[in-house]
N, C-alpha and C. Protein backbone atom coordinates (compact mmCIF):
# COMPACT_ATOMS: atom_id res chain seq x y z
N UNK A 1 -26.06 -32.79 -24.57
CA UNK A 1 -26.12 -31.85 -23.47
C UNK A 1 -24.77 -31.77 -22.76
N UNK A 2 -24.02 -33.23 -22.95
CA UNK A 2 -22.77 -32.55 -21.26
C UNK A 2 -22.10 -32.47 -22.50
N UNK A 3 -21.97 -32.38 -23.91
CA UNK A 3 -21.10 -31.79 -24.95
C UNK A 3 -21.08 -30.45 -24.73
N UNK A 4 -22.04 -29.89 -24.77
CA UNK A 4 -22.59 -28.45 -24.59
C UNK A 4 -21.53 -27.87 -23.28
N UNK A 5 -21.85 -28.26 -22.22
CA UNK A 5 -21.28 -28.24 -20.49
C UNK A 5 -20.00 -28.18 -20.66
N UNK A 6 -19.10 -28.94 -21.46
CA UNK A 6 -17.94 -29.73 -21.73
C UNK A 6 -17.36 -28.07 -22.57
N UNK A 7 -18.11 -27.94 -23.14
CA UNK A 7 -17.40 -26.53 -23.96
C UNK A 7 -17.26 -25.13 -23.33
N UNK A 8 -18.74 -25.28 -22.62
CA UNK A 8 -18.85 -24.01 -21.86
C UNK A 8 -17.53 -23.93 -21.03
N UNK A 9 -16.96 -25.13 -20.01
CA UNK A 9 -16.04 -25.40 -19.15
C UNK A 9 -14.96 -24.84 -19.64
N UNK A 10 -14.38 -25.39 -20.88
CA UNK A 10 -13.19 -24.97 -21.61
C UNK A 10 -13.37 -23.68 -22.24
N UNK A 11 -14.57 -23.32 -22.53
CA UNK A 11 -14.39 -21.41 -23.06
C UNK A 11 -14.13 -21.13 -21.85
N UNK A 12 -14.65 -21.12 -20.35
CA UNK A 12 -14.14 -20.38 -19.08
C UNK A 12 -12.84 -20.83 -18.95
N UNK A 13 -12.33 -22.12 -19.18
CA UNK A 13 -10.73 -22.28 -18.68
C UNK A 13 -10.11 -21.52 -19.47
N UNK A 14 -10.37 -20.87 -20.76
CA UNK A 14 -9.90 -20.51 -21.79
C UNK A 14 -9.27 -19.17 -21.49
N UNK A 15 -10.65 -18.51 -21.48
CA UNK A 15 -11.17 -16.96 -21.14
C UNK A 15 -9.95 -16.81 -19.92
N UNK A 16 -10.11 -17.97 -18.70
CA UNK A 16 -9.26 -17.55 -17.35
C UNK A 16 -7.90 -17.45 -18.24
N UNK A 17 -7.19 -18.60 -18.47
CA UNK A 17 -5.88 -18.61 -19.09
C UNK A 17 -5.82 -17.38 -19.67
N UNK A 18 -6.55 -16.94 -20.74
CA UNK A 18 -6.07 -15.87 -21.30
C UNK A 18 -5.99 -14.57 -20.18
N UNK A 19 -6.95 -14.60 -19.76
CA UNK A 19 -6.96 -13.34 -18.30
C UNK A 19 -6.09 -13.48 -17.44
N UNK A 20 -5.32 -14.50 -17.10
CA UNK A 20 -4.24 -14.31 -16.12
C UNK A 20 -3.22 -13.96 -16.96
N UNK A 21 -3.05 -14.37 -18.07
CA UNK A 21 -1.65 -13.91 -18.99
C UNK A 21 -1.92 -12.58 -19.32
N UNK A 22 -2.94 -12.42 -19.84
CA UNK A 22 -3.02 -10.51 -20.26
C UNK A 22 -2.94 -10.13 -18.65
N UNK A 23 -3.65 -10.59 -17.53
CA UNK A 23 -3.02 -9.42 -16.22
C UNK A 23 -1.37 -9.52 -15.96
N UNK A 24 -1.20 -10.94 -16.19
CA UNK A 24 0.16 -10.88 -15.29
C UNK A 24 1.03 -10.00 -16.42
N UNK A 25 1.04 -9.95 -17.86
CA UNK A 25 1.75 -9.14 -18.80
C UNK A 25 1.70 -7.88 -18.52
N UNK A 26 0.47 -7.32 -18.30
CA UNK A 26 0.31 -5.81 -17.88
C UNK A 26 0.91 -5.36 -16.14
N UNK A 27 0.83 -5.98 -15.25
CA UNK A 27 1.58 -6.26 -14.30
C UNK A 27 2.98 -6.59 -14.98
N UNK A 28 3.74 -6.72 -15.37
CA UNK A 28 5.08 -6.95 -15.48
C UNK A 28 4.96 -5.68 -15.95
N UNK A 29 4.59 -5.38 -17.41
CA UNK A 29 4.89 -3.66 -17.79
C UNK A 29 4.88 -2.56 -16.68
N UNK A 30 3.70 -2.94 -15.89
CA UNK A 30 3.56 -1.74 -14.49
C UNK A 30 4.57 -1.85 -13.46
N UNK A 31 4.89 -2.86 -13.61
CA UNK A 31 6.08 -3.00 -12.42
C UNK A 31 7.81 -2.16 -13.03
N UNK A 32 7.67 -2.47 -14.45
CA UNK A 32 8.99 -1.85 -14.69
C UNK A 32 8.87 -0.38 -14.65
N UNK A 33 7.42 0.01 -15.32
CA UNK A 33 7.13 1.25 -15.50
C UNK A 33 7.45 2.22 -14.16
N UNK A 34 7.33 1.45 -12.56
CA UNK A 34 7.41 1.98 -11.50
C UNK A 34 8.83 2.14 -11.12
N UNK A 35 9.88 1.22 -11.63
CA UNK A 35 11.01 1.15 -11.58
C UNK A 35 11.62 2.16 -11.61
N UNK A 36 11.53 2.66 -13.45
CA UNK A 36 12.01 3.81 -14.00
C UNK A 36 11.38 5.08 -13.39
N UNK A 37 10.28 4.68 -13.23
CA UNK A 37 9.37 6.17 -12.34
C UNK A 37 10.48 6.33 -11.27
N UNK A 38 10.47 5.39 -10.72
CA UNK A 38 11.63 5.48 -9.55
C UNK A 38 12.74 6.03 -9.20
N UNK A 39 13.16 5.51 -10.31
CA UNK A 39 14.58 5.99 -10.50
C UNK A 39 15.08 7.58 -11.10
N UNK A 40 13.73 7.56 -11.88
CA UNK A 40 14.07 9.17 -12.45
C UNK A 40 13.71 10.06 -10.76
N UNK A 41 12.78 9.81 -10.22
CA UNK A 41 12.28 10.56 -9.34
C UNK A 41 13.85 10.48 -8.65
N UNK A 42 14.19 9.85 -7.87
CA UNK A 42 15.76 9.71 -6.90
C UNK A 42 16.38 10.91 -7.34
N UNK A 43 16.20 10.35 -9.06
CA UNK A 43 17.43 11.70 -10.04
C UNK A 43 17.26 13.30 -9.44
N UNK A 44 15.92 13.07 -10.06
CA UNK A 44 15.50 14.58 -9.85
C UNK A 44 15.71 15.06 -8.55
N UNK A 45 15.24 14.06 -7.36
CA UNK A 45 15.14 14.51 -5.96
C UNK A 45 16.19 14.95 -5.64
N UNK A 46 18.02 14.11 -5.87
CA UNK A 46 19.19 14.56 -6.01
C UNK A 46 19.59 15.74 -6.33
N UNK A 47 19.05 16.00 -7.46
CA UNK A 47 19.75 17.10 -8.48
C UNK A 47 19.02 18.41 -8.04
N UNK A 48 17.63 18.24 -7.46
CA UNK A 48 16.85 19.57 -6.71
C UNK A 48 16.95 20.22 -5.55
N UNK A 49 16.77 18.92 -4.39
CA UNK A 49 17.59 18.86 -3.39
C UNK A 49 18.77 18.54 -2.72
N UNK A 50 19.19 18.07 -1.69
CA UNK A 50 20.41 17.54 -1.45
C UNK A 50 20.33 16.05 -0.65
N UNK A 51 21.62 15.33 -0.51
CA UNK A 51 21.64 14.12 -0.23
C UNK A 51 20.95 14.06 0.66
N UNK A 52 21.11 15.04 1.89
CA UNK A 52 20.32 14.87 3.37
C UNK A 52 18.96 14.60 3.17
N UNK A 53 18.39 15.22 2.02
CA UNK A 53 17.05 15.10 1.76
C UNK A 53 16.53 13.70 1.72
N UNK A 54 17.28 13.35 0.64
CA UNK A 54 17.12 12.16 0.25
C UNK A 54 17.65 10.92 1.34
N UNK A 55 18.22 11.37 2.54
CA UNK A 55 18.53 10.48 3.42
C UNK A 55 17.74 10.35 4.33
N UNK A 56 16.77 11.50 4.72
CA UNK A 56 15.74 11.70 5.35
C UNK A 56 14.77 11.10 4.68
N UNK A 57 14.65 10.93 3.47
CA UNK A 57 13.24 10.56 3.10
C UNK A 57 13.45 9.15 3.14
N UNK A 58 14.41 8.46 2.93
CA UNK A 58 14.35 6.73 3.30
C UNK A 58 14.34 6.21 4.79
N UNK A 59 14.81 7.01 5.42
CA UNK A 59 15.03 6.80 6.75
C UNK A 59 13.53 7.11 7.47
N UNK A 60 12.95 7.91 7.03
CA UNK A 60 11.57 8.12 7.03
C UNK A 60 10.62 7.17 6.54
N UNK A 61 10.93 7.02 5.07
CA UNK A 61 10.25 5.78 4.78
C UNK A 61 10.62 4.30 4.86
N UNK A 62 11.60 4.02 5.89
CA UNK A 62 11.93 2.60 6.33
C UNK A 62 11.01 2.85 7.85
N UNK A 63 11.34 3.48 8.46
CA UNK A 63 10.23 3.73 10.02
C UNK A 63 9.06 3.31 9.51
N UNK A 64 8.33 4.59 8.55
CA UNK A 64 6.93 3.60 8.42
C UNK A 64 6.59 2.53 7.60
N UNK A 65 7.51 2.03 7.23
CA UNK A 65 7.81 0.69 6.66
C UNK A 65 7.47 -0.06 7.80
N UNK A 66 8.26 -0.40 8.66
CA UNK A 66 8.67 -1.01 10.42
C UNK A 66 6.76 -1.17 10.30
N UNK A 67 6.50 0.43 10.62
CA UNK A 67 4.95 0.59 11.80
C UNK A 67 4.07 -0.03 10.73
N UNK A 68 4.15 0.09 9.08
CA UNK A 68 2.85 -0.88 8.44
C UNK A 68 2.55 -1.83 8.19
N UNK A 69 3.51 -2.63 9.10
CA UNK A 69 3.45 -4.28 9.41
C UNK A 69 2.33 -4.30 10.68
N UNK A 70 1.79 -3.07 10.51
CA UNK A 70 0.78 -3.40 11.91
C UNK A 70 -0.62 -4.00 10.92
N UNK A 71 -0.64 -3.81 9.72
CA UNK A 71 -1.62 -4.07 9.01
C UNK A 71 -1.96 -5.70 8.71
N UNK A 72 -0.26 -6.37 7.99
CA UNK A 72 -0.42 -8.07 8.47
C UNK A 72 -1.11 -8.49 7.50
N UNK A 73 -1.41 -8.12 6.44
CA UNK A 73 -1.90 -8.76 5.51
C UNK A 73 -3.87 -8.53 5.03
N UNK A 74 -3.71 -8.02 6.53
CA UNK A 74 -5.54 -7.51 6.54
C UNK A 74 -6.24 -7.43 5.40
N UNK A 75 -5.80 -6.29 4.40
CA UNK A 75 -6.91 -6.36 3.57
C UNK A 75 -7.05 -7.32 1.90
N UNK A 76 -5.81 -8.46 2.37
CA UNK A 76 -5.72 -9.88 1.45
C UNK A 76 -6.86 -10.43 1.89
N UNK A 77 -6.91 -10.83 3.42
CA UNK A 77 -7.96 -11.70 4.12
C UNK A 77 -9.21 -11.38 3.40
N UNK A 78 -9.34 -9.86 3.70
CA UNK A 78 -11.08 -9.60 3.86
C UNK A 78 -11.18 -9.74 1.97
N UNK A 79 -10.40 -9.45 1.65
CA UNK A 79 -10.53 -9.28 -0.07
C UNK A 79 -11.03 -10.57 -0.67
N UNK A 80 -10.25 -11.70 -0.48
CA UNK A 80 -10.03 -12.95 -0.78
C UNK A 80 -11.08 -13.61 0.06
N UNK A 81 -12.04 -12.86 1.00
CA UNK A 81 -13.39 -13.53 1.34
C UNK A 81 -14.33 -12.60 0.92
N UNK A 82 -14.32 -11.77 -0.06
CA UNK A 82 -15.08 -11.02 -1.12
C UNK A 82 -15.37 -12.23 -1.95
N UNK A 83 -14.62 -12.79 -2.76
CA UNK A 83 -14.80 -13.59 -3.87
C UNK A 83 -16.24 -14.25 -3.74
N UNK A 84 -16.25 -15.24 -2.79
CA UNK A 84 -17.83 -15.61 -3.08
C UNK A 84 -18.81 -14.52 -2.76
N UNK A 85 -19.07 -13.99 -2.01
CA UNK A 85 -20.11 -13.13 -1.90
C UNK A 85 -20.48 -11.78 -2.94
N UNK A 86 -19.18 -11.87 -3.89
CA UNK A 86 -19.56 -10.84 -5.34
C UNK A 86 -20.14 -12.06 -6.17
N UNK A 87 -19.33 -13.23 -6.26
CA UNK A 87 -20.03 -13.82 -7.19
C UNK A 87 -20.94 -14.49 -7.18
N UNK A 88 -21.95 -14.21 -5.70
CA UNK A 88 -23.62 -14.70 -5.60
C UNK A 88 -23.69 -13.15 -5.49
N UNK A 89 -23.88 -12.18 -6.30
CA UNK A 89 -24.48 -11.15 -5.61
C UNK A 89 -24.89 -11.27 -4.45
N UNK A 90 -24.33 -11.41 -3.20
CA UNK A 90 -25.00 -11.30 -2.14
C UNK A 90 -24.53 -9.75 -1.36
N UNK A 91 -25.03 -8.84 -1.43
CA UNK A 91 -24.90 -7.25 -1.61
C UNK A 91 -24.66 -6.72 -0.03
N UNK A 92 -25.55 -7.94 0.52
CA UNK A 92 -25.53 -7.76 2.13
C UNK A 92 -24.37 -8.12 2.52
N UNK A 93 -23.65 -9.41 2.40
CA UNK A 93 -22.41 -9.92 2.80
C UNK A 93 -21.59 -8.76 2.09
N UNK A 94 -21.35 -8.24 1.57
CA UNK A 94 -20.10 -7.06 1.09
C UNK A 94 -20.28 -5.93 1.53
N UNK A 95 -21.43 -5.50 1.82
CA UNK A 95 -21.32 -4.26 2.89
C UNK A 95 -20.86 -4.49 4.18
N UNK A 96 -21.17 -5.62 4.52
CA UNK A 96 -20.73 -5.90 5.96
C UNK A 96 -19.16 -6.06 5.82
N UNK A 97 -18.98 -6.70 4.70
CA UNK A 97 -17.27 -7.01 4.36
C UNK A 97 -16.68 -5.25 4.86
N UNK A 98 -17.25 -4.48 3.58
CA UNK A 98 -16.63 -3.54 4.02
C UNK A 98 -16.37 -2.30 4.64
N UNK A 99 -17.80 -3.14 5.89
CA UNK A 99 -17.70 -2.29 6.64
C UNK A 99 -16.78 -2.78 7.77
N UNK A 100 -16.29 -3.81 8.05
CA UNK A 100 -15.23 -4.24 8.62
C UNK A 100 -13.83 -3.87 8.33
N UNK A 101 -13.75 -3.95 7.07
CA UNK A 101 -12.84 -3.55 6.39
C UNK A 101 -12.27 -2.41 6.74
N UNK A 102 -13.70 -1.73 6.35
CA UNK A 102 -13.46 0.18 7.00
C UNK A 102 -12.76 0.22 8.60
N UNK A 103 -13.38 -0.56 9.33
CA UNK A 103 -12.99 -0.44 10.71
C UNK A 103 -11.71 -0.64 10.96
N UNK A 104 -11.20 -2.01 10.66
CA UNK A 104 -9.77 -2.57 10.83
C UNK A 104 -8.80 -1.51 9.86
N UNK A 105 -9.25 -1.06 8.89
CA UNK A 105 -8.37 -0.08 8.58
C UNK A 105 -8.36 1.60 9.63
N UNK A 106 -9.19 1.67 9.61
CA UNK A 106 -9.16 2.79 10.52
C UNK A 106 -8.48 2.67 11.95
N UNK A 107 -9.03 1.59 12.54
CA UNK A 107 -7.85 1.17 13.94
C UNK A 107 -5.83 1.04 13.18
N UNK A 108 -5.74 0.36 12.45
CA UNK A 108 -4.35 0.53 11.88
C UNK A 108 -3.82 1.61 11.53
N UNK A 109 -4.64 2.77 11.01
CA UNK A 109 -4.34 3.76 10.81
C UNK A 109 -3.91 4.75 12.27
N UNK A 110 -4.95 4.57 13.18
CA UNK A 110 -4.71 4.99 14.33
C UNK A 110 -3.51 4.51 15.42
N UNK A 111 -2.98 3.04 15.31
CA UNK A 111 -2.09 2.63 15.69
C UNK A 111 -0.71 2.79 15.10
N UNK A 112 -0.79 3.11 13.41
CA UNK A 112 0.36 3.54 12.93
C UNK A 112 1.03 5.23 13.50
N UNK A 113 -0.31 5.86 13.81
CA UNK A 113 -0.51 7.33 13.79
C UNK A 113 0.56 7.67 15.15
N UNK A 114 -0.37 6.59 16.57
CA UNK A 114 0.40 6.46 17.49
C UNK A 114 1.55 6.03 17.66
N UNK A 115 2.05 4.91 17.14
CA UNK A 115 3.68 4.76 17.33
C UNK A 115 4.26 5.39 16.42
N UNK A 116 4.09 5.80 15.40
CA UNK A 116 4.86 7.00 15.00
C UNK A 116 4.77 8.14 15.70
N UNK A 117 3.81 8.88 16.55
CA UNK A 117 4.13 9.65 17.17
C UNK A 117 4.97 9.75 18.74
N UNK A 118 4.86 8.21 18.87
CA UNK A 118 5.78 7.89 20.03
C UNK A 118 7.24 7.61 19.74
N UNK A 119 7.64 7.62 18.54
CA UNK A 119 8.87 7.53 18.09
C UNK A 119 9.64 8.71 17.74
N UNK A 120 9.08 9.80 18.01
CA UNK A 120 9.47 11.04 17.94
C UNK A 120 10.68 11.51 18.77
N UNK A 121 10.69 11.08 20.20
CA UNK A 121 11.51 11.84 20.95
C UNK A 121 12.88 11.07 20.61
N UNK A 122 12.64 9.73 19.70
CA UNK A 122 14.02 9.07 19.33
C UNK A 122 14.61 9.64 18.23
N UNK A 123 13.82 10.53 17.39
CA UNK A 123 14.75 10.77 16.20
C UNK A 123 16.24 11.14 15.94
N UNK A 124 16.42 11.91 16.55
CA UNK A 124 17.65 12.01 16.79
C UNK A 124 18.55 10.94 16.91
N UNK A 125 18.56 10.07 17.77
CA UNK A 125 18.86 9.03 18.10
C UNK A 125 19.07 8.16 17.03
N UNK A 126 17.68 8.09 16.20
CA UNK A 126 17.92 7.34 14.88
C UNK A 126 18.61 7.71 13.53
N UNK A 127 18.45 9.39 13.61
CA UNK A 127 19.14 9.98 12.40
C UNK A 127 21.01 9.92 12.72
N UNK A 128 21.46 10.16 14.25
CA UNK A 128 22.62 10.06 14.31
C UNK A 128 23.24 11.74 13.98
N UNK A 129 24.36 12.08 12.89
CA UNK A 129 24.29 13.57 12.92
C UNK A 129 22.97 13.69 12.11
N UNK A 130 22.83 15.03 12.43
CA UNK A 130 21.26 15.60 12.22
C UNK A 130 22.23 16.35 10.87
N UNK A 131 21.46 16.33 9.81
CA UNK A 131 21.51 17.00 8.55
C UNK A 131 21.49 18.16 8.35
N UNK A 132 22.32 19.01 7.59
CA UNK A 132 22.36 20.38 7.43
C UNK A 132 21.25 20.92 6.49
N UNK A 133 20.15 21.02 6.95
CA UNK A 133 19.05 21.42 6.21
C UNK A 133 18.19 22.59 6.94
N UNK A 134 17.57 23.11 6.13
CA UNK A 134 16.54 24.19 6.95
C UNK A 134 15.53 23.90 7.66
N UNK A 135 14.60 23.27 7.46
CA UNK A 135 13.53 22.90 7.56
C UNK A 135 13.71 21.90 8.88
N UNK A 136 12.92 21.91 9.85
CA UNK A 136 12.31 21.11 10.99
C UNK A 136 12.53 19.80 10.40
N UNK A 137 13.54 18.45 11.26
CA UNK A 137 13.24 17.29 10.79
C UNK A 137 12.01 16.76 11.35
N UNK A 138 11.55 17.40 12.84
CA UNK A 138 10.30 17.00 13.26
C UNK A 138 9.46 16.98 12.54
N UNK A 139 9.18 18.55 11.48
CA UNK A 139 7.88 18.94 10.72
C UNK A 139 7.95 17.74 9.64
N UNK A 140 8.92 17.28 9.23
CA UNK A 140 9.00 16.88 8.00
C UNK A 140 8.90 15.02 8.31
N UNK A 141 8.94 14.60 9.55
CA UNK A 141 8.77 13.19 9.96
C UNK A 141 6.82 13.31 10.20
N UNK A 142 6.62 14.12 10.79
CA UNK A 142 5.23 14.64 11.17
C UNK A 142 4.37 14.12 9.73
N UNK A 143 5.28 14.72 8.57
CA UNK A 143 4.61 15.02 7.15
C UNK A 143 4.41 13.53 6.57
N UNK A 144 5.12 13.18 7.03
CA UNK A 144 5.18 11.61 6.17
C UNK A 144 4.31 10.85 6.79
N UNK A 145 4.69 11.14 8.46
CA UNK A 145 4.00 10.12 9.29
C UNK A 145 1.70 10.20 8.73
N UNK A 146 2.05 11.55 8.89
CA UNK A 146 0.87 12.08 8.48
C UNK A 146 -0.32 11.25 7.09
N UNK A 147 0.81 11.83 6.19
CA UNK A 147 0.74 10.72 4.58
C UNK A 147 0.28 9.14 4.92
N UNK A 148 1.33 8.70 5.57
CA UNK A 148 1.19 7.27 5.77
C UNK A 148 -0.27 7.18 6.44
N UNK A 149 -0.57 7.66 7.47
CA UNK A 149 -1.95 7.89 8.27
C UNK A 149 -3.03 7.52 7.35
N UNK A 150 -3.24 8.69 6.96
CA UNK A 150 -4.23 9.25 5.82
C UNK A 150 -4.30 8.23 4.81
N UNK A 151 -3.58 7.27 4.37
CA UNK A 151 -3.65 6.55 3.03
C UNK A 151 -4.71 5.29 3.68
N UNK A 152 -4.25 5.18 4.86
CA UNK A 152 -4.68 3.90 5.61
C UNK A 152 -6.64 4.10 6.55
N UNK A 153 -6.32 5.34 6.34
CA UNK A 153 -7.88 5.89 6.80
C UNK A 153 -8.90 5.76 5.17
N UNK A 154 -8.16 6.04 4.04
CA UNK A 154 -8.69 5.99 2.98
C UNK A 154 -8.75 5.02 2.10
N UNK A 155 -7.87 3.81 2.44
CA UNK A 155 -7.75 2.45 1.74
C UNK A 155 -8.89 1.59 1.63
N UNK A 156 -9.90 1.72 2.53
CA UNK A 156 -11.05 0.90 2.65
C UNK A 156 -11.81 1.17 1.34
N UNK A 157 -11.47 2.29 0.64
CA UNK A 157 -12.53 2.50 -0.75
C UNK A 157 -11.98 2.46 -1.96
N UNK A 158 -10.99 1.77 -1.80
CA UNK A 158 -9.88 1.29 -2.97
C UNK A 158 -9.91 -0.62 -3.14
């Protein structure tokens, strides 16, 4: 009998070993794959638009960089106290998970929403000369800020 136990143990250590090496392998491929995604996108963004564009869009996306540290790790916590309650089916404890989940994301979303919109009357300030472009830098901080919003209202079902 604990021969039996003794094997079962080592097919699961087995099975895990192999499952962390096939994820972390496919994770390394996805990570380069995002790289090059990356990098072609810059290309293109360059070659379509102009530098200002592209200076606006980091400078944009370092701000809400700054404001999504309001999040802190949140949905590691609640995730990483998923684990036991998927693996007792306990159906009740994970709705409640994520319905918390839902909440604390939705307040972050609303707090990102707000100090980005309170950071508005500084732009200027932060861009320094303002870029020779057509388009509203307001409309186009609005747009991102917006994006960023929205991902964080919708993350709870991911």
């Amino acid at each position: 009998m604990e021969v039996i136990a003794l094997k079962k143990i080592n097919n699961n250590e087995k099975s895990r070993t192999e499952n962390v090496i096939r994820n972390s392998f496919f994770a390394l491929i996805s990570k380069f794959g995002v790289l090059i995604l990356q990098f072609i996108c810059r290309t293109i963004f360059i070659k379509v638009l102009s530098e200002e564009y592209l200076g606006l869009n980091g400078l944009f996306t370092n701000i809400l960089t700054i404001l999504s540290f309001a999040e802190l790790g949140l949905g590691n916590a609640i995730i990483y106290n998923m684990y036991k309650p998927l693996s007792d089916k306990n159906h009740k404890e994970v709705s409640k998970l994520l319905k918390l989940y839902r909440k604390s994301y939705n307040l972050v979303a609303i707090f990102i929403l707000g100090a980005g919109l309170l950071c508005i009357p500084f732009l200027k300030d932060l861009i320094g000369d303002v870029p020779n472009i057509k388009e509203s830098i307001y409309v186009i901080y609005v747009l991102f800020l917006l994006q960023s919003a929205t991902s964080y209202f919708l993350t709870y079902r991911r």
